[in-house]
Protein backbone atom coordinates (compact mmCIF):
# COMPACT_ATOMS: atom_id res chain seq x y z
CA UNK A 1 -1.49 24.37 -34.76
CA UNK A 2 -4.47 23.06 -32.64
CA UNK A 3 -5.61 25.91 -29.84
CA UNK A 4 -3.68 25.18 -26.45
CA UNK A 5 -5.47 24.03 -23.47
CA UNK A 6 -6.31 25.92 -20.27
CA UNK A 7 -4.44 23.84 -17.47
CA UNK A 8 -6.54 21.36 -15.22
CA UNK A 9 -4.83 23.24 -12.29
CA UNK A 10 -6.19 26.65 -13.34
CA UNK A 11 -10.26 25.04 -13.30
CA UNK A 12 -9.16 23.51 -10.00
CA UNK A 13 -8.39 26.61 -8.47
CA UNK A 14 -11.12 28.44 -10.03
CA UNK A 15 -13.39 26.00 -8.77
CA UNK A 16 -12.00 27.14 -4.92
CA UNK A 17 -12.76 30.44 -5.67
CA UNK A 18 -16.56 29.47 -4.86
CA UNK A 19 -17.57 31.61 -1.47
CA UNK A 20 -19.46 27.98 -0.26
CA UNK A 21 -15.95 25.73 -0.83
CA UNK A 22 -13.91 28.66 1.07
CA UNK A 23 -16.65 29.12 3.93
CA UNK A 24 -16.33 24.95 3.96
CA UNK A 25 -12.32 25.12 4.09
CA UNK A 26 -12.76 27.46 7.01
CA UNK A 27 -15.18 25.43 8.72
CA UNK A 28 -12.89 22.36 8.05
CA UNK A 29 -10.24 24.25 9.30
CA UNK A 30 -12.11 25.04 13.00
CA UNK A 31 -13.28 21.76 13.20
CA UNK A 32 -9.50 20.27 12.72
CA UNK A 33 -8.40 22.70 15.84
CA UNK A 34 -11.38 22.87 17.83
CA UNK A 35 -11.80 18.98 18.01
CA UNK A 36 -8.15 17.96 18.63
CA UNK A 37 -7.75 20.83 21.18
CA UNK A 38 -10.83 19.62 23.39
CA UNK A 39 -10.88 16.02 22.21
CA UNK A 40 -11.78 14.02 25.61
CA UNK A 41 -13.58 11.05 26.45
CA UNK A 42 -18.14 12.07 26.90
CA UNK A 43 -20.90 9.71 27.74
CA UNK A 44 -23.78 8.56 25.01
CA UNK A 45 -26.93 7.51 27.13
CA UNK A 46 -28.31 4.16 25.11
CA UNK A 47 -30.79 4.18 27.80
CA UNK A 48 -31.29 2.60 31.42
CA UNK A 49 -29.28 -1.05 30.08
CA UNK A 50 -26.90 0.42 27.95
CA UNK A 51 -24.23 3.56 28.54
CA UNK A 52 -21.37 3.55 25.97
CA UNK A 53 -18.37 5.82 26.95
CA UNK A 54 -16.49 7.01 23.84
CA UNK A 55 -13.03 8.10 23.64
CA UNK A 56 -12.67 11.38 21.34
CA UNK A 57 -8.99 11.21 21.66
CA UNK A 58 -6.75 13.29 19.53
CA UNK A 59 -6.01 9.85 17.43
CA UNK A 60 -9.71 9.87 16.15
CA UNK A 61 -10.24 14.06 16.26
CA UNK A 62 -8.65 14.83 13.01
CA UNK A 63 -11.39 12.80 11.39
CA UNK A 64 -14.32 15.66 10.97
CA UNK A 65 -11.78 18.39 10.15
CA UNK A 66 -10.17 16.27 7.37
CA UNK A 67 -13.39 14.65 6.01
CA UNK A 68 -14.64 18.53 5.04
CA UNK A 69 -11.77 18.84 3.55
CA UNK A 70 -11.81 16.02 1.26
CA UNK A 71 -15.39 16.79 0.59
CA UNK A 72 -14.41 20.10 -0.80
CA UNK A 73 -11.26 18.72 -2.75
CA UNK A 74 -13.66 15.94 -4.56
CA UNK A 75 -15.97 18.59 -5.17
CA UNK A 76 -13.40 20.82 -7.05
CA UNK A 77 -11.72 18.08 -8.90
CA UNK A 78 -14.76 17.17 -10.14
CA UNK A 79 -16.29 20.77 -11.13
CA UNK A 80 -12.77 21.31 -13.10
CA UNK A 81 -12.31 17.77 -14.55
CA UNK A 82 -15.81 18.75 -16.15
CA UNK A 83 -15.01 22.17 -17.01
CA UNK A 84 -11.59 20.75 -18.33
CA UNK A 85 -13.33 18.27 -20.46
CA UNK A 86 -16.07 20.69 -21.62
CA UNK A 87 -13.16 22.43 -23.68
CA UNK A 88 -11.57 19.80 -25.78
């Protein structure tokens, strides 16, 4: 009877258990409600010809918050898919 396998899950969440992917999740986390609860419209000075207004609404806030968070999620998967496929 071959030797069963530890679970992908199990690496993923070990992988989380990393102090630097939990500070990130908390710092993706105050970025999510810290940008969509102040999200308005600021000025970017291109110079004396050019002033672009941009629109921070709360359609395009989400985007930092949620982009940390991936980050962290690609960099688990891929810490436990190697772990996983270090024990076969």
């Amino acid at each position: 009877m071959p030797p069963k396998r530890t679970p992908f899950l199990r690496f993923f969440f070990g992988a989380l258990r990393d102090f630097m992917l939990r500070l990130l999740l908390v710092c993706a986390a105050l970025a999510f409600a810290i940008e969509m609860g102040f999200a308005e419209g600021y000025y970017i000075n291109l110079g004396k010809v050019y002033q672009l207004r941009l629109y921070l609404t709360p359609v395009l806030a989400w985007i930092e918050g949620v982009a940390i968070f991936l980050g962290v999620v690609v960099v688990a998967a891929v810490s436990s898919w190697n772990d996983y496929k270090k024990e076969e």
